[in-house]
Protein backbone atom coordinates (compact mmCIF):
# COMPACT_ATOMS: atom_id res chain seq x y z
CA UNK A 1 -77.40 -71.57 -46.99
CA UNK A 2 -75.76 -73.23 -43.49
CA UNK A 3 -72.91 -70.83 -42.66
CA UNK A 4 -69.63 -72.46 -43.27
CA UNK A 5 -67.26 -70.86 -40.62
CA UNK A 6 -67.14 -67.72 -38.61
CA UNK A 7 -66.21 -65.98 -42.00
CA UNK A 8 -68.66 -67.09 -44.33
CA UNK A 9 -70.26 -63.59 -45.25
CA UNK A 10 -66.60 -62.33 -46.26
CA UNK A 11 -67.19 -64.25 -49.65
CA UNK A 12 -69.64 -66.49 -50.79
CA UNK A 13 -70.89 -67.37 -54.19
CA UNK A 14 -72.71 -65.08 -56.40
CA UNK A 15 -73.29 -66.88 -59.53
CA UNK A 16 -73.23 -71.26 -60.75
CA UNK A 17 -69.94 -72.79 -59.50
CA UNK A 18 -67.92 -74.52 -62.21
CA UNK A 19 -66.34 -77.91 -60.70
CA UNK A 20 -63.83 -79.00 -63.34
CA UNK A 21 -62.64 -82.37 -63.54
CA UNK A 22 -59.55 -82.81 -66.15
CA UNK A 23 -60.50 -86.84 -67.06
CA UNK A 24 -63.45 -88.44 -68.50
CA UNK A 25 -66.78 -89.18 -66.85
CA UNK A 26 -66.97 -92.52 -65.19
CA UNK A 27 -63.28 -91.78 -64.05
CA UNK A 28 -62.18 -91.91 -60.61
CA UNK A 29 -61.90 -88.20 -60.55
CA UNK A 30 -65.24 -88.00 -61.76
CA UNK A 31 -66.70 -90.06 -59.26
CA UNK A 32 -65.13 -88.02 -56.49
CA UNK A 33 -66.19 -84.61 -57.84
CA UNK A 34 -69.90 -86.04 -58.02
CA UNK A 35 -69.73 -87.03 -54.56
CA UNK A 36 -68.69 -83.97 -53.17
CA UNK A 37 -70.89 -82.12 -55.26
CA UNK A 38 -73.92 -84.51 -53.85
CA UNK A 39 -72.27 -84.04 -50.16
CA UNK A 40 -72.21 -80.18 -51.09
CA UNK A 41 -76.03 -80.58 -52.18
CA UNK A 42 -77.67 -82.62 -49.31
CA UNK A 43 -76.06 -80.71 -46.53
CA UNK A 44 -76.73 -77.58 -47.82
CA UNK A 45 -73.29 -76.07 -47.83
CA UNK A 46 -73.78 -73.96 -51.31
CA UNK A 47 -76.13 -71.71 -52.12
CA UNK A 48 -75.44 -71.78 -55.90
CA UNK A 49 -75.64 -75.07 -58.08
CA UNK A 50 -72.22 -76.81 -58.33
CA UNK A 51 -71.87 -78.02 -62.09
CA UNK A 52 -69.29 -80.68 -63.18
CA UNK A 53 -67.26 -80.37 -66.41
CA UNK A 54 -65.32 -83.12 -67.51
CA UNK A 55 -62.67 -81.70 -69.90
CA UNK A 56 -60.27 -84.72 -70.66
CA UNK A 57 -57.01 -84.62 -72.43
CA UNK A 58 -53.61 -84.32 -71.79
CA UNK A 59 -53.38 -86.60 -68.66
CA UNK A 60 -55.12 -83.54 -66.69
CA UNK A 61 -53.41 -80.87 -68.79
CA UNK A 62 -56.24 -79.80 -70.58
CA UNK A 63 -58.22 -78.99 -67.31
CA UNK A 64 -55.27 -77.73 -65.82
CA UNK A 65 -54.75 -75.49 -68.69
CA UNK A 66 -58.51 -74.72 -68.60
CA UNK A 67 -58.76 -73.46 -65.09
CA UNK A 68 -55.37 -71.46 -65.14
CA UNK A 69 -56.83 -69.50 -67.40
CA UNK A 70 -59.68 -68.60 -65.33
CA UNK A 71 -57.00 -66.89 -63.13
CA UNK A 72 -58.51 -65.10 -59.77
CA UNK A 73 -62.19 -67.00 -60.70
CA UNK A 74 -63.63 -68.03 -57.28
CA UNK A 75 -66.36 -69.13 -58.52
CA UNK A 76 -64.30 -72.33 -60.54
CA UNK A 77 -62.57 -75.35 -58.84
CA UNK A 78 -61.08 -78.47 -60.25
CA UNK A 79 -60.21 -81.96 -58.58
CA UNK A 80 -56.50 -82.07 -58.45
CA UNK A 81 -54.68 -85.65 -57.65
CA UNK A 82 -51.40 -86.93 -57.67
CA UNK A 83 -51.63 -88.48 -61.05
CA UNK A 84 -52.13 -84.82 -62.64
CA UNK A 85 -49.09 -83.18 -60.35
CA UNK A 86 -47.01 -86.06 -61.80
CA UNK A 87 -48.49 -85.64 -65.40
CA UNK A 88 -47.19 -82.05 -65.66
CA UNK A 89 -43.68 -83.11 -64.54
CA UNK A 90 -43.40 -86.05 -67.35
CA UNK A 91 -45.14 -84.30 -70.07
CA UNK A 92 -43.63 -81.07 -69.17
CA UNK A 93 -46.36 -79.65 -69.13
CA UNK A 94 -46.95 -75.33 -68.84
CA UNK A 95 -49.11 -75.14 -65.74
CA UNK A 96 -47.14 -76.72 -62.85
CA UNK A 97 -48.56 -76.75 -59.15
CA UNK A 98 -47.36 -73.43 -58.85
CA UNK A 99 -49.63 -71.84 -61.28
CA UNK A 100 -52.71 -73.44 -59.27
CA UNK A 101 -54.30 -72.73 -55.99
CA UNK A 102 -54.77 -75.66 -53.89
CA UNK A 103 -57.75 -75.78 -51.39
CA UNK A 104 -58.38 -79.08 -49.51
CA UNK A 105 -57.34 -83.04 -49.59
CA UNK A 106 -59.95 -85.44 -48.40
CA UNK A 107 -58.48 -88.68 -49.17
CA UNK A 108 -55.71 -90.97 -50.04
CA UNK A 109 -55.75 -93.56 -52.44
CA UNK A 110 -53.54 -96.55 -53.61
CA UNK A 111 -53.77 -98.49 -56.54
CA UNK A 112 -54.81 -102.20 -57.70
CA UNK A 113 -53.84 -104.40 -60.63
CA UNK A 114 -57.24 -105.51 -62.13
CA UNK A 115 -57.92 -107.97 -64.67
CA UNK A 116 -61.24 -109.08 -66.54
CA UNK A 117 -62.67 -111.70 -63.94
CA UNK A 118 -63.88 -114.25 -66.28
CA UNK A 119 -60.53 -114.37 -68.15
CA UNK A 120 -57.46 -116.81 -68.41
CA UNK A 121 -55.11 -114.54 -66.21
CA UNK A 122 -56.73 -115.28 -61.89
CA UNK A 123 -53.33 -114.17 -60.21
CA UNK A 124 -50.13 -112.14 -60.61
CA UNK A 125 -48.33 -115.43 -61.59
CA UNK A 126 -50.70 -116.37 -64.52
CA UNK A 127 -49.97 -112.64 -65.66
CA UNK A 128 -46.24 -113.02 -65.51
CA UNK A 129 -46.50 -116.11 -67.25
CA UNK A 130 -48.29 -114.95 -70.32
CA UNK A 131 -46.39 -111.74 -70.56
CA UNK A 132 -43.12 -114.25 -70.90
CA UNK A 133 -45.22 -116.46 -73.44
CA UNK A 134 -46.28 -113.52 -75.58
CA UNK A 135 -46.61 -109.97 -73.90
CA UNK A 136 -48.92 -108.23 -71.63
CA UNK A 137 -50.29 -105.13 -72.26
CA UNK A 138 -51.63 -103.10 -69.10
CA UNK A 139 -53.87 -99.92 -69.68
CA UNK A 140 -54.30 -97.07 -67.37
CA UNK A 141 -55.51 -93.69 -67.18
CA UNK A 142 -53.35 -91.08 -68.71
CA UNK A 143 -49.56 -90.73 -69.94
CA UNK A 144 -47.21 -89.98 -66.99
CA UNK A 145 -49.47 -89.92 -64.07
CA UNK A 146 -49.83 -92.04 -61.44
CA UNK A 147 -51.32 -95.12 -63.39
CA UNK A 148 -48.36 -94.45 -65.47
CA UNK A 149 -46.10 -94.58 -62.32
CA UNK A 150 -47.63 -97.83 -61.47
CA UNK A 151 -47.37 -99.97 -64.69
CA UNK A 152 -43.73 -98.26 -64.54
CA UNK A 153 -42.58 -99.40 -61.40
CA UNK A 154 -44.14 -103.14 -62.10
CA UNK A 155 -42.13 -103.15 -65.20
CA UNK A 156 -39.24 -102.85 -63.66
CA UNK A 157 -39.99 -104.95 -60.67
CA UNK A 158 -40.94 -108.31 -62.80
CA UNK A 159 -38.98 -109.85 -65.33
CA UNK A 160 -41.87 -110.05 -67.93
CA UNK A 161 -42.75 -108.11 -71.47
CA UNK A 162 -45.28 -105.54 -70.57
CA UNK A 163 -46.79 -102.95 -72.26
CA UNK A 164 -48.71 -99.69 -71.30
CA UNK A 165 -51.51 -98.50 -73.44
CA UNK A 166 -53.14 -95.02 -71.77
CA UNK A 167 -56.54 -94.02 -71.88
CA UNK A 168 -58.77 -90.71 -71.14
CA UNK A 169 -59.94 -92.19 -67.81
CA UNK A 170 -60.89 -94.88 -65.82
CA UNK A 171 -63.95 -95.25 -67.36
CA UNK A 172 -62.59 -95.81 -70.72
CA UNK A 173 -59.79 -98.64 -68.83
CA UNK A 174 -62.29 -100.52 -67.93
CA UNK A 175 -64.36 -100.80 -71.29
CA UNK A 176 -60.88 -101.72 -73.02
CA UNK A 177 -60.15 -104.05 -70.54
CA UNK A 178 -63.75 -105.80 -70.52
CA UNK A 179 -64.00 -105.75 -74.61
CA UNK A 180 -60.51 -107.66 -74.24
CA UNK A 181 -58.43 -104.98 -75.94
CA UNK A 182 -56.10 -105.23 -73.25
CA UNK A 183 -54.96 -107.42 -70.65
CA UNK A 184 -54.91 -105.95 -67.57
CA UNK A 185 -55.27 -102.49 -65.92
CA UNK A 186 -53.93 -100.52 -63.19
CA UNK A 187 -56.92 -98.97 -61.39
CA UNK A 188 -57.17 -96.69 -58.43
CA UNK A 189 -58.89 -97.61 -55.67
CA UNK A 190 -61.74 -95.24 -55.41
CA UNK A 191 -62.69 -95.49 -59.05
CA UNK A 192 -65.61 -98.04 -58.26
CA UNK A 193 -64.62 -100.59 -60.44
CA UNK A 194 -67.51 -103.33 -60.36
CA UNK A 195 -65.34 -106.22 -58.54
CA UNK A 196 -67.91 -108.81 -60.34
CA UNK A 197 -66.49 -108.19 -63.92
CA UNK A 198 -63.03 -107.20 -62.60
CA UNK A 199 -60.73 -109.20 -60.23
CA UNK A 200 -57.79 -107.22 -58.24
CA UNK A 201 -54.54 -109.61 -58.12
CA UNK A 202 -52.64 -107.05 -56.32
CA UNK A 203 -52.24 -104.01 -54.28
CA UNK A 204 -49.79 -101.18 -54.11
CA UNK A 205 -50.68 -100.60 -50.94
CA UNK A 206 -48.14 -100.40 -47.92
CA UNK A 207 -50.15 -102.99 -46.55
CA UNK A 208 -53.17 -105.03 -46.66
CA UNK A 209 -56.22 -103.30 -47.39
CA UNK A 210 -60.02 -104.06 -45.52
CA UNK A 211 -63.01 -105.54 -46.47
CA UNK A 212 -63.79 -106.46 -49.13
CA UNK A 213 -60.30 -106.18 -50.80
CA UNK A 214 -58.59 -107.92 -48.33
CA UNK A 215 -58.15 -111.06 -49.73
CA UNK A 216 -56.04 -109.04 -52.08
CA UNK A 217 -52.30 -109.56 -51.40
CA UNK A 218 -49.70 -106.22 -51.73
CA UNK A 219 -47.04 -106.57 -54.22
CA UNK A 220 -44.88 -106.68 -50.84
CA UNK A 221 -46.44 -109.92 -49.88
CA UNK A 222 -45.87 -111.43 -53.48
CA UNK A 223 -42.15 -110.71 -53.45
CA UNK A 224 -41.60 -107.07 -54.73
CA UNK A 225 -41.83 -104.42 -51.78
CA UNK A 226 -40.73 -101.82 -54.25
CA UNK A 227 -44.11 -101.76 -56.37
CA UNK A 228 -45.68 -99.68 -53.54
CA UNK A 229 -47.42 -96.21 -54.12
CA UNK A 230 -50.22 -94.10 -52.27
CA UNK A 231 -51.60 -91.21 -53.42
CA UNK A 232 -53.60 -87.89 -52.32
CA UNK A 233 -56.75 -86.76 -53.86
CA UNK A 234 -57.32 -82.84 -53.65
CA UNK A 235 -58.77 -80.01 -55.24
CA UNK A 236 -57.64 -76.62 -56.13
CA UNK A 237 -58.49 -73.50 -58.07
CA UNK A 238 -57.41 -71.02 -60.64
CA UNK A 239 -53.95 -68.96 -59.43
CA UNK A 240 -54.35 -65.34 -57.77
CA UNK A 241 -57.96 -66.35 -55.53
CA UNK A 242 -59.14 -64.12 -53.28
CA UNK A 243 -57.92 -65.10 -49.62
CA UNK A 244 -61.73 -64.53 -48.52
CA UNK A 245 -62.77 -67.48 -51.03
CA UNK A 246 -60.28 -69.40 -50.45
CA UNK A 247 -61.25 -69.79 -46.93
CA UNK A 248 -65.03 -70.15 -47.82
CA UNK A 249 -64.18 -73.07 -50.07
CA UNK A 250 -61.49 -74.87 -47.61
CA UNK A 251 -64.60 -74.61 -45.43
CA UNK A 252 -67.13 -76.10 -47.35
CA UNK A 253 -64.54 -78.79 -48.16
CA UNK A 254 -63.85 -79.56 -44.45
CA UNK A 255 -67.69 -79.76 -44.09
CA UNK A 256 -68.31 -82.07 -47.03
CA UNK A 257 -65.41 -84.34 -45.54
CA UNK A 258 -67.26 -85.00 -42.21
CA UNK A 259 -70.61 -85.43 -43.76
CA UNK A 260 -72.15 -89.04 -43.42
CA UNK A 261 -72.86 -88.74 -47.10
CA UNK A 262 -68.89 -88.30 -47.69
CA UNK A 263 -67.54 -91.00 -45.14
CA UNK A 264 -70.23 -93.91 -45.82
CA UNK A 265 -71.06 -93.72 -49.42
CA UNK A 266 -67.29 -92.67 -50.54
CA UNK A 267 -64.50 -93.09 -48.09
CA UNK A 268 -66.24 -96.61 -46.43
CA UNK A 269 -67.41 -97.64 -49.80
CA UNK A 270 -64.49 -97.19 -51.42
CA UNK A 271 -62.21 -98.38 -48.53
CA UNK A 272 -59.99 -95.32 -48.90
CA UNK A 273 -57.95 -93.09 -45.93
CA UNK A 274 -60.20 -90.47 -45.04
CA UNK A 275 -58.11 -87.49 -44.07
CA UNK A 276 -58.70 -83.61 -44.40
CA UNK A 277 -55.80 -81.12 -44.95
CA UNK A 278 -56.53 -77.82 -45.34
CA UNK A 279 -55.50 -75.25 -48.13
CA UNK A 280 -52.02 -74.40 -46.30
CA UNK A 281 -51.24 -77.69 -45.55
CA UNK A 282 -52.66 -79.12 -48.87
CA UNK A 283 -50.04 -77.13 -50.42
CA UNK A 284 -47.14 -78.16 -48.38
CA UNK A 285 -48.19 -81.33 -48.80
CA UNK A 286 -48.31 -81.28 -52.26
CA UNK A 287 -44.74 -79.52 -52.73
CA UNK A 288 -43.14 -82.17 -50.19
CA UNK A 289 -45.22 -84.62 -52.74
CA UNK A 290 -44.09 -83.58 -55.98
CA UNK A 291 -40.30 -83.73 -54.29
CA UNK A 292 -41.21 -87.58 -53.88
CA UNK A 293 -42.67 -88.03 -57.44
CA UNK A 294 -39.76 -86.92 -59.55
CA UNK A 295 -37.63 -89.04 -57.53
CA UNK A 296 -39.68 -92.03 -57.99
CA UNK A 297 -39.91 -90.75 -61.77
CA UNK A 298 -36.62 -90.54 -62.21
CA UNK A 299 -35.65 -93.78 -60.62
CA UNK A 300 -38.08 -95.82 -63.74
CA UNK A 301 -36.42 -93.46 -66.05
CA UNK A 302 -39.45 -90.91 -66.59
CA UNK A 303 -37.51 -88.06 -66.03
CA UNK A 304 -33.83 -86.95 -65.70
């Protein structure tokens, strides 16, 4: 195993490593575990296979659930984005950021409003136009989350009849949205959506996005500068881990986020902020995040 920082022999795996990921496979979330997991692999930064589990359900409070109780478990860690931080305000959910160890962020995200690209609605304008001739409906991933936040803040941003319909993941958006079951879909950036069979007709970006999405105009641009939203993606662990592997793991994730693996095939591909923040100032971060989120929440009426 490559040593992964002057204190690597204070901890280090002794048995399979259990990398849970609290939406379905196919799902953004999923994508990014597998990639660090392969970034893990091919620069030999583990010594111990790195398994995924996808344990869906809840808008991420089934895996949150799952890995809280695997409390001081070093050998278990779980993606952890802002969609699941704001799921557990809006659904009340029992395990809250507090109850979770976070270890590392490697990238922010932002969020797109796809539709099928063969279909009758090309633009934001054809969209608003249909939702005032009969209704819209507009899937995302989970209930109270980020996609959630989205669809929220478009809904009452454009004077149109919309409708959200959640789903288990991104994966599952995109079959609904292909089969025709819905109409459109808010998708996260770095969920690898196949831009032949879906077309992006907006970005909640603060600005315009590269290559290849940046013939893609922000909400901003289209007349409504308060549909805007970007979001971390993380990871964290069960409460009460050891300091040691705590350390050991922010390492490994630092590694894994300056690996050419990680920044070409991910971050580039994906055309996402590439950023590291370690476990300290992951959980700062997230805190001053969460702050942000029930704001926003409250503001579309998600919360009081």
């Amino acid at each position: 195993m490559a040593l992964v920082g002057s204190n690597a022999n204070a901890w280090e795996p002794q048995r399979n490593i259990e990398f849970v990921v609290p939406y379905s496979a196919g799902g953004g979330s999923d994508l990014n575990a597998r990639m660090v997991v392969e970034a893990m692999r091919q620069n030999d930064l583990v010594d111990r296979p790195v398994l995924v589990n996808n344990r869906p359900g809840g808008s991420g409070a089934v895996g949150n659930s799952y890995v809280y109780n695997k409390g001081g478990d070093s050998h278990t860690l779980m993606t952890f984005n802002a969609g699941q931080m704001m799921s557990t305000v809006t659904n009340d959910a029992p395990v809250q950021l507090e109850d979770l160890t976070p270890l590392a962020t490697l990238a922010e995200d932002t969020l797109l409003l796809g539709v099928k690209a063969d279909g009758d609605i090309q633009s934001l304008e054809d969209l608003i136009d249909q939702a005032n001739s009969g209704g819209v409906t507009i899937g995302g991933a989970g209930r109270g989350g980020e996609d959630h936040l989205g669809f929220a803040m478009l809904n009452s941003e454009l004077d149109a009849d919309l409708q959200y319909v959640p789903f288990g993941g991104t994966g599952e958006v995109t079959s609904a949205l292909l089969g025709g079951h819905i109409d459109a879909a808010v998708f996260k950036l770095g969920s690898q959506v196949d831009p032949s069979l879906v077309r992006s007709v907006a970005a909640f970006s603060d600005e315009r996005l590269e290559a290849p999405l940046d013939e893609v105009p922000t909400f901003a641009e289209l007349g409504y500068p308060e549909v805007q939203l970007m979001i971390f993606r993380g990871y964290a662990g069960p409460p009460d881990m050891p300091a040691e592997a705590v350390a050991y793991w922010e390492e490994v994730f630092k590694q894994v986020s300056e690996s050419d693996k990680w920044q070409n095939d991910y971050i580039e591909k994906n055309n996402l902020i590439g950023t590291f923040m370690g476990a300290e100032e992951s959980a700062e971060h997230y805190r001053k995040e969460l702050e942000r989120y029930k704001q926003k929440l409250a503001e579309v009426g998600f919360v009081e």
